[in-house]
PDB file of N, CA and C in Angstrom:
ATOM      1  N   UNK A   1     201.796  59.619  -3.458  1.00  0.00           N
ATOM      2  CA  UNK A   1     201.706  58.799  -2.279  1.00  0.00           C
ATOM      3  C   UNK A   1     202.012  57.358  -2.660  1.00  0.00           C
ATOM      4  N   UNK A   2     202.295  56.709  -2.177  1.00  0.00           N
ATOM      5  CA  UNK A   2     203.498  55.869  -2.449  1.00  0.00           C
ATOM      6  C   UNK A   2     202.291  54.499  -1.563  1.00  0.00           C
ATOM      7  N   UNK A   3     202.019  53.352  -2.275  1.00  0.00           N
ATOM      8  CA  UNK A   3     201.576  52.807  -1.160  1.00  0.00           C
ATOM      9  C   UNK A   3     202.072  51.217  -1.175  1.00  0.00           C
ATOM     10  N   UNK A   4     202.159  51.007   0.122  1.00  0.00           N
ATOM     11  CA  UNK A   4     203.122  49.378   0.542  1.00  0.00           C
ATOM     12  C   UNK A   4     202.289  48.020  -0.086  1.00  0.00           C
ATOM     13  N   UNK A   5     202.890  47.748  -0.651  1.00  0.00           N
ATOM     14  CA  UNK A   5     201.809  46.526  -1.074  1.00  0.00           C
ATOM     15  C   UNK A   5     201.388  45.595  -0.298  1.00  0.00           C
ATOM     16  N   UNK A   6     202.338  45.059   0.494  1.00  0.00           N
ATOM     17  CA  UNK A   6     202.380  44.223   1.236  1.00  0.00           C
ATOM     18  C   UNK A   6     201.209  44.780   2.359  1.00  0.00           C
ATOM     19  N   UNK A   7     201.414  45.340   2.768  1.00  0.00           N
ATOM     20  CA  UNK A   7     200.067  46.247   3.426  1.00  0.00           C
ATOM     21  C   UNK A   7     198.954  46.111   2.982  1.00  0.00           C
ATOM     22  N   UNK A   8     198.752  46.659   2.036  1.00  0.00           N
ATOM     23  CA  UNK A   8     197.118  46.218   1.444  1.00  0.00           C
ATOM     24  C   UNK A   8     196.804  44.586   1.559  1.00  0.00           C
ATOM     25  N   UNK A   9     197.807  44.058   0.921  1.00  0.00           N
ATOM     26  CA  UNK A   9     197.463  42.736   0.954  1.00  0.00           C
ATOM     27  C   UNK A   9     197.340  41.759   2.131  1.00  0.00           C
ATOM     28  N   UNK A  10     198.254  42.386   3.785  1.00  0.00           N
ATOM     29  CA  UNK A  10     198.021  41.778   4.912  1.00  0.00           C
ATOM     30  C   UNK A  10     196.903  42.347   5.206  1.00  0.00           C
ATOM     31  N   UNK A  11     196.098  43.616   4.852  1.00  0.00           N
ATOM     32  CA  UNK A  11     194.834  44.463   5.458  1.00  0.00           C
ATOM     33  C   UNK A  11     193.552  43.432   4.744  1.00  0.00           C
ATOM     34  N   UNK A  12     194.037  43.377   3.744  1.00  0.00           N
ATOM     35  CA  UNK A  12     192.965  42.303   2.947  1.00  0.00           C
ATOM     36  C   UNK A  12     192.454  40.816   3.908  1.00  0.00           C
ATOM     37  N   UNK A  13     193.780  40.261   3.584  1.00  0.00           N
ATOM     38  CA  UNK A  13     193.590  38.895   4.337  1.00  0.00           C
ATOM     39  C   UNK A  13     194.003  39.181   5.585  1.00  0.00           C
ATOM     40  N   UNK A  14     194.248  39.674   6.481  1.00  0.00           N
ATOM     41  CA  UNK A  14     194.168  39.826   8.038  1.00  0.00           C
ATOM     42  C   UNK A  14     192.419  39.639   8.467  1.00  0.00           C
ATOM     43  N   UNK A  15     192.094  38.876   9.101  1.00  0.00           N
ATOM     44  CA  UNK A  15     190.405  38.830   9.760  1.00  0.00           C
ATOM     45  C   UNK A  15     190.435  40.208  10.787  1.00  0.00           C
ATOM     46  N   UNK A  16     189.020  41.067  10.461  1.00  0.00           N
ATOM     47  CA  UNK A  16     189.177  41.976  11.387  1.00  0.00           C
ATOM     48  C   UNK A  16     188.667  41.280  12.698  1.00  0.00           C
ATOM     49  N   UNK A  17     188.570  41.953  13.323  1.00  0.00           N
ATOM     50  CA  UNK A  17     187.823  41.982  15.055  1.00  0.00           C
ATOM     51  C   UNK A  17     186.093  41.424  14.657  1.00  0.00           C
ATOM     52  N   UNK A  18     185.661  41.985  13.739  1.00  0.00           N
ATOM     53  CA  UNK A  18     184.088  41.792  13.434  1.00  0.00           C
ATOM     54  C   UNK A  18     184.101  40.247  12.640  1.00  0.00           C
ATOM     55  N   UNK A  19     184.734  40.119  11.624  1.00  0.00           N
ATOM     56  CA  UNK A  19     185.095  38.822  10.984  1.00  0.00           C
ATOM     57  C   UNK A  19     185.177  37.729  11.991  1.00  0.00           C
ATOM     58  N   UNK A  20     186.305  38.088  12.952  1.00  0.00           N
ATOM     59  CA  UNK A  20     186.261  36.740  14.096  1.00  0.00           C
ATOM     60  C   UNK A  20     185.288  36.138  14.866  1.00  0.00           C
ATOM     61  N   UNK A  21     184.628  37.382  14.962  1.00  0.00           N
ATOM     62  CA  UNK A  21     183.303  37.501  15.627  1.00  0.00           C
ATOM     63  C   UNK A  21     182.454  36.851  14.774  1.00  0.00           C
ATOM     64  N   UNK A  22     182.409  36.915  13.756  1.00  0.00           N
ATOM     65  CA  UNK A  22     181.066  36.572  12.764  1.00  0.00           C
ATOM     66  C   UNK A  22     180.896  35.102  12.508  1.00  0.00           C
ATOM     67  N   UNK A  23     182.364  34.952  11.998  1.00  0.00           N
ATOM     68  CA  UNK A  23     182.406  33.737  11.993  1.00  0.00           C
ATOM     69  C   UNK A  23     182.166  32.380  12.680  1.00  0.00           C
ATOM     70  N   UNK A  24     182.448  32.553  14.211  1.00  0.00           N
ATOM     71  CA  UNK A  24     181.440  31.229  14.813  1.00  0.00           C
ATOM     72  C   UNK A  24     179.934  31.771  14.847  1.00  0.00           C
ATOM     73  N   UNK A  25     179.466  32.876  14.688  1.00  0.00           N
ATOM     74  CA  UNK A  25     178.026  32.829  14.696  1.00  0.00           C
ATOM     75  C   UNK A  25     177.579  32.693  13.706  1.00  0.00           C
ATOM     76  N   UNK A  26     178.035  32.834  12.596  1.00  0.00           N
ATOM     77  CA  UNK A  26     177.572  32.133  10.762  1.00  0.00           C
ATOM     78  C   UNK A  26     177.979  30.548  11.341  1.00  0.00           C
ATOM     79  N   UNK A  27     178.837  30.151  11.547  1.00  0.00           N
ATOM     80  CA  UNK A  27     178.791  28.493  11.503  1.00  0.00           C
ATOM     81  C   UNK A  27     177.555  27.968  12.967  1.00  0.00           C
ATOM     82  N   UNK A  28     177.207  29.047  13.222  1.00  0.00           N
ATOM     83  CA  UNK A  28     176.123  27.983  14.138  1.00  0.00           C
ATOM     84  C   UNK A  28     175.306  28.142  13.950  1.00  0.00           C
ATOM     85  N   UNK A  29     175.023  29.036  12.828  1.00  0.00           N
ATOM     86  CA  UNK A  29     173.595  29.600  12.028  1.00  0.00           C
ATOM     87  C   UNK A  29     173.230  28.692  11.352  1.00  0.00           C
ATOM     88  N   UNK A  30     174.453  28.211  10.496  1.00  0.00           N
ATOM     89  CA  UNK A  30     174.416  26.951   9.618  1.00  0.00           C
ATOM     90  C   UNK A  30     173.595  25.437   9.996  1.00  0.00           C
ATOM     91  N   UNK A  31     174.801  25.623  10.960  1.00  0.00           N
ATOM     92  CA  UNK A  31     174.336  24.197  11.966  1.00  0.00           C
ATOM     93  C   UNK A  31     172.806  23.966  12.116  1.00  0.00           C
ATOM     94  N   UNK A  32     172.315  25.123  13.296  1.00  0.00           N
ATOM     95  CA  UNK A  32     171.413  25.502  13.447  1.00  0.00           C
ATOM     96  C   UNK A  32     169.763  25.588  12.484  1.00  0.00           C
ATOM     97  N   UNK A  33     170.381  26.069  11.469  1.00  0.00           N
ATOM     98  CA  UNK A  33     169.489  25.994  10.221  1.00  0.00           C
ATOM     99  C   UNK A  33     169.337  24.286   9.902  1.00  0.00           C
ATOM    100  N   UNK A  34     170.241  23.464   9.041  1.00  0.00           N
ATOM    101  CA  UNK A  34     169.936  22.536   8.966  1.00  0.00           C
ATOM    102  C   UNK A  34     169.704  21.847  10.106  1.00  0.00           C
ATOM    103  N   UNK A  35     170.285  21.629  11.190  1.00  0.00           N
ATOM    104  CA  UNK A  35     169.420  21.234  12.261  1.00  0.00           C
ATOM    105  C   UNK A  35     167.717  20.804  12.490  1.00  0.00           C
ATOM    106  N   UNK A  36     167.491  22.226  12.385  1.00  0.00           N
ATOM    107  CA  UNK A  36     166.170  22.598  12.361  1.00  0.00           C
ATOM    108  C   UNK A  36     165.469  21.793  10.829  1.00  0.00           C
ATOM    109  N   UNK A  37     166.050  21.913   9.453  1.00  0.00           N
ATOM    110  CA  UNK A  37     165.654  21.202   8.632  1.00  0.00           C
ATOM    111  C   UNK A  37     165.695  19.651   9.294  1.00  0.00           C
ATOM    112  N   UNK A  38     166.238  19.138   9.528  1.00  0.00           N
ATOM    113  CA  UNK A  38     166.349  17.251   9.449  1.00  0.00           C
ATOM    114  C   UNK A  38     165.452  17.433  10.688  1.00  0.00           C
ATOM    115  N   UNK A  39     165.221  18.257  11.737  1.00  0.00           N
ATOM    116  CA  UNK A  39     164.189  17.937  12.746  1.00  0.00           C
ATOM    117  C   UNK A  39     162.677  18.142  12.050  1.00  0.00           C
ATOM    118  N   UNK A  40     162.265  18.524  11.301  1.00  0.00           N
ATOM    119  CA  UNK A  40     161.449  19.105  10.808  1.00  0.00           C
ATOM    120  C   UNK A  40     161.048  17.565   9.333  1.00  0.00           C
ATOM    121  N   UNK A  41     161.591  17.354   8.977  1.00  0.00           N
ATOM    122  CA  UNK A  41     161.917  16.275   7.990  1.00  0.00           C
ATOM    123  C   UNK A  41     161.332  14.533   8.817  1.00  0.00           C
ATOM    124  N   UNK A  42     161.682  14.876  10.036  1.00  0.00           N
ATOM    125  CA  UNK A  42     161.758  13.198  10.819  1.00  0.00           C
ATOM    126  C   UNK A  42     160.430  13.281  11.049  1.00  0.00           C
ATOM    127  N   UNK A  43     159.961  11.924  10.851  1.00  0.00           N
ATOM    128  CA  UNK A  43     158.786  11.321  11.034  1.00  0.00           C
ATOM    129  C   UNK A  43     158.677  10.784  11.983  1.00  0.00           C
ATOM    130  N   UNK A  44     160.070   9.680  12.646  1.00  0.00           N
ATOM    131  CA  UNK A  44     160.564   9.147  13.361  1.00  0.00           C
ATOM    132  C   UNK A  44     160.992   9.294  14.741  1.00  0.00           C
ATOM    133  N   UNK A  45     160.215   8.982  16.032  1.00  0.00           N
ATOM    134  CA  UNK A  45     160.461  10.169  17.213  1.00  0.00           C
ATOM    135  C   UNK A  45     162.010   9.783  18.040  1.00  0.00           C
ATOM    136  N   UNK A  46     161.683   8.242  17.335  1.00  0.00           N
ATOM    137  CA  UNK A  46     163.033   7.435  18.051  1.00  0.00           C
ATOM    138  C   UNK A  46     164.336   7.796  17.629  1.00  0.00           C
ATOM    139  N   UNK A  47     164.489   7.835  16.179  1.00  0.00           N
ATOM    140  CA  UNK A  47     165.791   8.234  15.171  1.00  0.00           C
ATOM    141  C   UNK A  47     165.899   9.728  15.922  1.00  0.00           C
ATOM    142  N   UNK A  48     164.975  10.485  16.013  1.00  0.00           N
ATOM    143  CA  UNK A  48     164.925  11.807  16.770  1.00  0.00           C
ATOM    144  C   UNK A  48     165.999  11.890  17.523  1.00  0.00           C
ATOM    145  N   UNK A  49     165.523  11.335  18.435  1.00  0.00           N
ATOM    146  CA  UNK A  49     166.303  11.100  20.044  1.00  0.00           C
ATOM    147  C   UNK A  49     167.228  10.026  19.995  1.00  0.00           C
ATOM    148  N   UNK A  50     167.462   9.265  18.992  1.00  0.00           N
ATOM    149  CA  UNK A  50     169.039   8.901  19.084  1.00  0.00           C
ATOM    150  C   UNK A  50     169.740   9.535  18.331  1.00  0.00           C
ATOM    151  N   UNK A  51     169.580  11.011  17.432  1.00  0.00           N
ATOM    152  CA  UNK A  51     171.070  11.728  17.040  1.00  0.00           C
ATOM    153  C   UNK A  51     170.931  13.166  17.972  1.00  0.00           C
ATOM    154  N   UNK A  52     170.097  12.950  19.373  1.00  0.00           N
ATOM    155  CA  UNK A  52     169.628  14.009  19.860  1.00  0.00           C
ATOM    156  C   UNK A  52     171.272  14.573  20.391  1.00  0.00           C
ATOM    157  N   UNK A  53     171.573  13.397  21.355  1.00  0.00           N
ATOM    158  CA  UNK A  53     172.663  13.726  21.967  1.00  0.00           C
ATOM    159  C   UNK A  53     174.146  14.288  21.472  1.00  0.00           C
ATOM    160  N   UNK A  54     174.555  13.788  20.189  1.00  0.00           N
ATOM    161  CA  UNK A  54     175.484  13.872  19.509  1.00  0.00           C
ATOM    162  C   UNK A  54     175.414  15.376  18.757  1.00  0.00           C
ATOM    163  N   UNK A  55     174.056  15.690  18.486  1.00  0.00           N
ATOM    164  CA  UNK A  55     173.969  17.540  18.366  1.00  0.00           C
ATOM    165  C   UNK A  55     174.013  18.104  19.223  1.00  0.00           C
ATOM    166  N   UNK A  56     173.359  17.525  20.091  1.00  0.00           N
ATOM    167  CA  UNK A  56     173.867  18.824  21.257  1.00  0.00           C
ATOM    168  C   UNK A  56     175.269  18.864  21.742  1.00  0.00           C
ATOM    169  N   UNK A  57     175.929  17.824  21.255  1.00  0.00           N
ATOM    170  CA  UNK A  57     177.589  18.169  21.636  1.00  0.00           C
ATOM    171  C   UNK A  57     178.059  19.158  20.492  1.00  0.00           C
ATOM    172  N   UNK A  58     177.349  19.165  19.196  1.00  0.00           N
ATOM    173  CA  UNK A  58     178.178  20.054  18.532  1.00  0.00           C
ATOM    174  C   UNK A  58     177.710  21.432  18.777  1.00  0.00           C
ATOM    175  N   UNK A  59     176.238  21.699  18.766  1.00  0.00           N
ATOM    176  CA  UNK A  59     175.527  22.715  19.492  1.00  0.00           C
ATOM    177  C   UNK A  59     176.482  23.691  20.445  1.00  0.00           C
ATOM    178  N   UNK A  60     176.365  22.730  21.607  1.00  0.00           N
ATOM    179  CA  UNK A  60     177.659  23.241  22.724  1.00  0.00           C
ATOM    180  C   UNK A  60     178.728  23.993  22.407  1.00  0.00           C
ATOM    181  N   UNK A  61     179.521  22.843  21.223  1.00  0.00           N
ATOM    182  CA  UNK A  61     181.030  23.683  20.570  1.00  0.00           C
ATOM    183  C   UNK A  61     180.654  25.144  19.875  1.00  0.00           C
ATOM    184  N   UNK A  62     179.674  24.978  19.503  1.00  0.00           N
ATOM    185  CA  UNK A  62     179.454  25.969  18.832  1.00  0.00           C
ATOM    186  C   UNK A  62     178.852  27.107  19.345  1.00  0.00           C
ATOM    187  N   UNK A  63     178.281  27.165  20.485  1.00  0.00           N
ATOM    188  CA  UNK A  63     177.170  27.909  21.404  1.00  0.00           C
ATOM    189  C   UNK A  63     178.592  28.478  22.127  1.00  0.00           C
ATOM    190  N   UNK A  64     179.443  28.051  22.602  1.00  0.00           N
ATOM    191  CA  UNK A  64     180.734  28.946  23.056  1.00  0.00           C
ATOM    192  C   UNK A  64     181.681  29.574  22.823  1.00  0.00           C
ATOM    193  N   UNK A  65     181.806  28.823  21.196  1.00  0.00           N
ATOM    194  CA  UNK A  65     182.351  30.078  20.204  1.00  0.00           C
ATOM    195  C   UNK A  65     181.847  30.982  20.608  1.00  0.00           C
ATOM    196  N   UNK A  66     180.492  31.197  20.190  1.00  0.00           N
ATOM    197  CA  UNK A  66     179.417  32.293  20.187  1.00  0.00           C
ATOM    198  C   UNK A  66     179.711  33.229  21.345  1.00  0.00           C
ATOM    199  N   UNK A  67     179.694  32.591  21.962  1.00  0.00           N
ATOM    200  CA  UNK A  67     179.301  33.088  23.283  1.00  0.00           C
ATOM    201  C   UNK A  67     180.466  33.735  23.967  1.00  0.00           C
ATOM    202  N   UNK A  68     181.441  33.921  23.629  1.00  0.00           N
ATOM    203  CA  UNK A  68     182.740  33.965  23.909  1.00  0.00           C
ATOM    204  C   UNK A  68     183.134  35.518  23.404  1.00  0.00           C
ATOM    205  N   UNK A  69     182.171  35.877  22.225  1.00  0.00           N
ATOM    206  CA  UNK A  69     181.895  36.900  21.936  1.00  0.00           C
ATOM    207  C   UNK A  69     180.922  38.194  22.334  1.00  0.00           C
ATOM    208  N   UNK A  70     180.163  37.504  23.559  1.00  0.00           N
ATOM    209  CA  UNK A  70     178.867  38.347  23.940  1.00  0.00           C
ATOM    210  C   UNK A  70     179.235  39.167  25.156  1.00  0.00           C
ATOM    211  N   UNK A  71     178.401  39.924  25.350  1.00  0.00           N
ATOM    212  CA  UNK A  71     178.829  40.504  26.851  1.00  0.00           C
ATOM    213  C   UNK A  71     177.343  40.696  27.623  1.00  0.00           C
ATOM    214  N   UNK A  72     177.375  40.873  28.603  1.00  0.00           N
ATOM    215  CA  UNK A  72     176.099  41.746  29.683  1.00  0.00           C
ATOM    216  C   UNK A  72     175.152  40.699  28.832  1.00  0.00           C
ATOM    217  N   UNK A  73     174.210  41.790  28.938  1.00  0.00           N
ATOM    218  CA  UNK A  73     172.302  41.586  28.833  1.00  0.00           C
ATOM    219  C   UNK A  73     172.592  40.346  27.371  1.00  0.00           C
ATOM    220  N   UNK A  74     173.505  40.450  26.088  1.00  0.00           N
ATOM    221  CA  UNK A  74     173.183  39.383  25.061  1.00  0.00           C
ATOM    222  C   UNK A  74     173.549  38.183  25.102  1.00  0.00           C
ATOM    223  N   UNK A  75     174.755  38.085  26.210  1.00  0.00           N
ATOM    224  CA  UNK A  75     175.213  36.975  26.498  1.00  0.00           C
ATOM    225  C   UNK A  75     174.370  36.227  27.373  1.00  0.00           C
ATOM    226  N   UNK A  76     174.097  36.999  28.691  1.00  0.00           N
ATOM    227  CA  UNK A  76     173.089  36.334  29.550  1.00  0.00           C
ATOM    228  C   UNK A  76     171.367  35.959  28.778  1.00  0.00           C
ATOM    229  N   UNK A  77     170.965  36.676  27.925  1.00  0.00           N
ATOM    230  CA  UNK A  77     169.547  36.285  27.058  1.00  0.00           C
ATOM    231  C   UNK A  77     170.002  34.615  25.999  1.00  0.00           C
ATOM    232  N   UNK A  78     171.061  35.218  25.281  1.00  0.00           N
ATOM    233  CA  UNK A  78     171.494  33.908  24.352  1.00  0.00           C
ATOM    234  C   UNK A  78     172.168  32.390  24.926  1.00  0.00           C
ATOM    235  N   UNK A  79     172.428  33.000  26.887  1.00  0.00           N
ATOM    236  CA  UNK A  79     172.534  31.388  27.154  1.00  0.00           C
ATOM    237  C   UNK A  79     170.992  31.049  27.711  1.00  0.00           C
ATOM    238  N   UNK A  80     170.408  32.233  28.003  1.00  0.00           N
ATOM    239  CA  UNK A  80     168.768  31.209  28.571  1.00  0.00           C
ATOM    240  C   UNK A  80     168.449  30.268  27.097  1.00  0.00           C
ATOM    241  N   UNK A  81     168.469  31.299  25.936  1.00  0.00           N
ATOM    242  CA  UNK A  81     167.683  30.408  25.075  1.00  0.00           C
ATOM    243  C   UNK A  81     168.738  29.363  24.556  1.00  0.00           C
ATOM    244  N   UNK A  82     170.129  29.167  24.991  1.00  0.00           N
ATOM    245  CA  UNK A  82     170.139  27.870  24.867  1.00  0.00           C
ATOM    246  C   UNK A  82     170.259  26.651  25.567  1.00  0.00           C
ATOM    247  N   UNK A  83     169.926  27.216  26.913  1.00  0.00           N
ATOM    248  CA  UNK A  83     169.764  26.122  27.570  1.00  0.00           C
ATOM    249  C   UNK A  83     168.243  25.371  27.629  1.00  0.00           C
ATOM    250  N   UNK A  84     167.876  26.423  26.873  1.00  0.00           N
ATOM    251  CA  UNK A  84     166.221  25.523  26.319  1.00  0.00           C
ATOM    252  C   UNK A  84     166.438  24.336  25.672  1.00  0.00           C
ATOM    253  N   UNK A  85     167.966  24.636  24.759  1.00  0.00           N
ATOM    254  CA  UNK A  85     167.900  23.412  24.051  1.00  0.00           C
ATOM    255  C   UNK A  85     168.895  22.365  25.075  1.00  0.00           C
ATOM    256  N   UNK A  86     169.541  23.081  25.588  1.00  0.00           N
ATOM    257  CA  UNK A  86     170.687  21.921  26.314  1.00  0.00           C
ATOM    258  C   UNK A  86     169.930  21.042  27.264  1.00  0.00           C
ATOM    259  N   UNK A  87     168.645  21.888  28.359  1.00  0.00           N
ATOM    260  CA  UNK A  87     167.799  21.075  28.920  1.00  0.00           C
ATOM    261  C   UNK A  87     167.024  19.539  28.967  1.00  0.00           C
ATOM    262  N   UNK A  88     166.737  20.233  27.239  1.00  0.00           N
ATOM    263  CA  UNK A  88     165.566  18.646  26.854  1.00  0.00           C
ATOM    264  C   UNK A  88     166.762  17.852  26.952  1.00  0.00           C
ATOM    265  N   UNK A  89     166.033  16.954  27.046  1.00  0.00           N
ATOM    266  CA  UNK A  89     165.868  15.283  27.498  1.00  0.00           C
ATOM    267  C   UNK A  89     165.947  14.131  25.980  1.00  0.00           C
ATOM    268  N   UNK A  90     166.731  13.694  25.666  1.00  0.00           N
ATOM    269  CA  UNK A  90     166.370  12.253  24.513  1.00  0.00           C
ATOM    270  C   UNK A  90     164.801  12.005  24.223  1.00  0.00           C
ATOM    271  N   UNK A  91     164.678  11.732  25.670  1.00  0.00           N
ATOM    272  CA  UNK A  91     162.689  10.851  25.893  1.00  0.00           C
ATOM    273  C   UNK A  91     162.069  12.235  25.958  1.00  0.00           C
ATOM    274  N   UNK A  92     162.657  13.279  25.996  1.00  0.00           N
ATOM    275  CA  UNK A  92     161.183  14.870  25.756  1.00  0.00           C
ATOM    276  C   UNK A  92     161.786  15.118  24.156  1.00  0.00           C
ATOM    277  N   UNK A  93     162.626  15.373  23.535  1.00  0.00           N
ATOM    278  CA  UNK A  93     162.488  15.262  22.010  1.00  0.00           C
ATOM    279  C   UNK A  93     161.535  14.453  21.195  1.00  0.00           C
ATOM    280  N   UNK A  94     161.721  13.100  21.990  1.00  0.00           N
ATOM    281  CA  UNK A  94     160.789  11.625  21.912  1.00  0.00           C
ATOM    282  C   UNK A  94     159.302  11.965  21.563  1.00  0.00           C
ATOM    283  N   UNK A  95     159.436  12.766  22.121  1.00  0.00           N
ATOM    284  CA  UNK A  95     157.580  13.028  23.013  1.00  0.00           C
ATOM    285  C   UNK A  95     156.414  13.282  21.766  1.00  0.00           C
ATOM    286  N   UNK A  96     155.155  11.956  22.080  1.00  0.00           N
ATOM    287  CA  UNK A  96     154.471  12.525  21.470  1.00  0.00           C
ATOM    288  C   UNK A  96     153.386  12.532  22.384  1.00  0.00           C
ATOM    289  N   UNK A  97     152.159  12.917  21.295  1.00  0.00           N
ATOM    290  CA  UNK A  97     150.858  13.434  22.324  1.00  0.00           C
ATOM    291  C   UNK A  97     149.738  13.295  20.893  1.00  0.00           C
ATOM    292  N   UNK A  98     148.585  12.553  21.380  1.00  0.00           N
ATOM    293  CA  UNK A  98     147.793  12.419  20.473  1.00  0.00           C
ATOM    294  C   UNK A  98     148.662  12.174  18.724  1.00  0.00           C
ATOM    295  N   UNK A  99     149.443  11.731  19.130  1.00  0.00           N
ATOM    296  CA  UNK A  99     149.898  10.831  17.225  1.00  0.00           C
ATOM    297  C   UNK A  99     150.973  12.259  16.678  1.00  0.00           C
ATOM    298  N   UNK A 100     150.556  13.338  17.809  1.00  0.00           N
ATOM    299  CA  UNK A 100     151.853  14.552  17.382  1.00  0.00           C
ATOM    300  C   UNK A 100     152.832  14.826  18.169  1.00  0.00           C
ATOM    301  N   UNK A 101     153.998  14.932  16.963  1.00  0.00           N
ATOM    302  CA  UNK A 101     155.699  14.733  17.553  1.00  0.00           C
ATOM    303  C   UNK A 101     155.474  16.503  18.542  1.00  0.00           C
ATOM    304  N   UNK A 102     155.165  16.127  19.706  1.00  0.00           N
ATOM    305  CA  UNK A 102     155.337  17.123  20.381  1.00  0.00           C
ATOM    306  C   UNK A 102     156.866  17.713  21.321  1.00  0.00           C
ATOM    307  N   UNK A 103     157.666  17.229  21.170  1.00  0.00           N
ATOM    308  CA  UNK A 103     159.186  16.842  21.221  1.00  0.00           C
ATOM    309  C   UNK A 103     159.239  17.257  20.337  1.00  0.00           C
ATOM    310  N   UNK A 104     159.655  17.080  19.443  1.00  0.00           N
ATOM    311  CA  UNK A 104     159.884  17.751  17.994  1.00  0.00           C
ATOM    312  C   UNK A 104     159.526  19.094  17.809  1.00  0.00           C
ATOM    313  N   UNK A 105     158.101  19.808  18.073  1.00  0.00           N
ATOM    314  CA  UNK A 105     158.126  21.163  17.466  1.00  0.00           C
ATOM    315  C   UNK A 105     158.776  21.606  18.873  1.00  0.00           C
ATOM    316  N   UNK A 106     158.677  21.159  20.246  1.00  0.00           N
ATOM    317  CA  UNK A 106     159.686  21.946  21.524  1.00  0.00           C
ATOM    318  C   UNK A 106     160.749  22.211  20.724  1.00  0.00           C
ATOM    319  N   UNK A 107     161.671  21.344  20.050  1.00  0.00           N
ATOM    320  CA  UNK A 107     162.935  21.371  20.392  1.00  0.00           C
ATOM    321  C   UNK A 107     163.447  22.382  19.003  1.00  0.00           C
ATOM    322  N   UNK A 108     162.311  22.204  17.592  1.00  0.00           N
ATOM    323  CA  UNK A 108     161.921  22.622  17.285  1.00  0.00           C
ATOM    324  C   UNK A 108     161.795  24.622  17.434  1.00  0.00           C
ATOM    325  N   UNK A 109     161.010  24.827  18.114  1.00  0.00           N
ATOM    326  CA  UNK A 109     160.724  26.003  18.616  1.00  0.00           C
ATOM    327  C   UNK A 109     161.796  26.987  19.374  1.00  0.00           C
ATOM    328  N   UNK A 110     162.647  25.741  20.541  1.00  0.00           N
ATOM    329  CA  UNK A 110     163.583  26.772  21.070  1.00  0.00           C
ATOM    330  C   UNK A 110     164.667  26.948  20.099  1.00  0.00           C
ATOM    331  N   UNK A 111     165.018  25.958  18.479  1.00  0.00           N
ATOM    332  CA  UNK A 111     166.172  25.853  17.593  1.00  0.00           C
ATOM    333  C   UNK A 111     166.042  27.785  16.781  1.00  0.00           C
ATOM    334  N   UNK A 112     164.885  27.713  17.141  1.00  0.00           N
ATOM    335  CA  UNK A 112     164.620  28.793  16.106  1.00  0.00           C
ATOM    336  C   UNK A 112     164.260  29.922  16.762  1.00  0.00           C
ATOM    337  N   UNK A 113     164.240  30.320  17.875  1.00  0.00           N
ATOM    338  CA  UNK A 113     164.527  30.995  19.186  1.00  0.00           C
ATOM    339  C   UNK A 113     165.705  32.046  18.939  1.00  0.00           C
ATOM    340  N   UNK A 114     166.853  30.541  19.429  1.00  0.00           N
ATOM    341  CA  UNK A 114     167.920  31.117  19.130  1.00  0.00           C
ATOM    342  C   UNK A 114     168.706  31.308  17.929  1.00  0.00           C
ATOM    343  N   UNK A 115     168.056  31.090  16.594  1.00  0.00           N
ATOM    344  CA  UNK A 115     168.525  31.645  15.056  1.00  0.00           C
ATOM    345  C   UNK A 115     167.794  33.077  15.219  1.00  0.00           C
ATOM    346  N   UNK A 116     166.612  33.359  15.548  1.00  0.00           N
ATOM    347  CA  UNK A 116     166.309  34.496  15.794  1.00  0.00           C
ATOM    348  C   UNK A 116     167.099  35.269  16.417  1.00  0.00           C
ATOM    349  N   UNK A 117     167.798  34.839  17.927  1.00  0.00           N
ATOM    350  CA  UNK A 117     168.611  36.476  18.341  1.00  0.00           C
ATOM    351  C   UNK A 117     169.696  36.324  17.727  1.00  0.00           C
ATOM    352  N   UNK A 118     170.269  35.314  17.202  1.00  0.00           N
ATOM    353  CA  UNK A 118     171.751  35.628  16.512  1.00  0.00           C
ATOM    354  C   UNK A 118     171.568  36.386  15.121  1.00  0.00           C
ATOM    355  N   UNK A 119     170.456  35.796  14.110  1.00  0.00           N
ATOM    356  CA  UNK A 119     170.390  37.111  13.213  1.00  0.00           C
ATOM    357  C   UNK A 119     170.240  38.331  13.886  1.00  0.00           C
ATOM    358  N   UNK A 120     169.474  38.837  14.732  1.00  0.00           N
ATOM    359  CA  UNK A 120     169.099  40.415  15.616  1.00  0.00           C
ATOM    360  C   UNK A 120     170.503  40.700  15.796  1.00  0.00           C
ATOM    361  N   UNK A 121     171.161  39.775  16.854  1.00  0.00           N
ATOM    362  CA  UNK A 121     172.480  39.993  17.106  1.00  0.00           C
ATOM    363  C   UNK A 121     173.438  40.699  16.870  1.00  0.00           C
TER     364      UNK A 121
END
């Protein structure tokens, strides 16, 4: 049996159907992950909520990759939980309460929400 080389080697490096797929949801895992680190890191409620806005634009880019890939019941579950995050507010990230960044574990909480269904995913 005789086999094409060139073949193996476009089968190799050709991205399958699952690869294309994977790939914006590994890069928003990423995101996502450190995200969640530097929110977790800030002491600061103000610095918070002034790089609030500028993630959630990349968030976005990246939440439609995603999403672009979903269908029915996972698509409709994975945009509620991210419009948990698209919702908040600069001044509700801000938020504290008794001396605790309560903004912070919200935004916090829904970041890791949605790292949860994309690993399940």
């Amino acid at each position: 049996m005789l086999v094409n080389v060139a073949d193996v080697v476009l089968g190799i490096l050709r991205p399958s159907k699952r690869n294309e797929r994977e790939r914006p949801k590994s890069a928003l895992l990423i995101f996502l992950r450190r995200w969640k680190f530097d929110i977790e890191g800030k002491r600061d409620a103000i610095k918070l909520a002034n790089n609030f806005s500028d993630r959630i634009r990349f968030f976005v880019q990246h939440k439609n990759a995603v999403e672009s890939h979903l269908s029915g019941r996972k698509r409709s579950v994975f945009g509620d939980l991210a419009k948990e995050i698209c919702d908040l507010a600069p001044d509700e990230v801000s938020a504290t309460q008794n001396g605790e960044m309560t903004g912070r574990d919200t935004l916090s909480k829904a970041i890791s929400a949605v790292i949860v269904f994309l690993e399940r995913n």
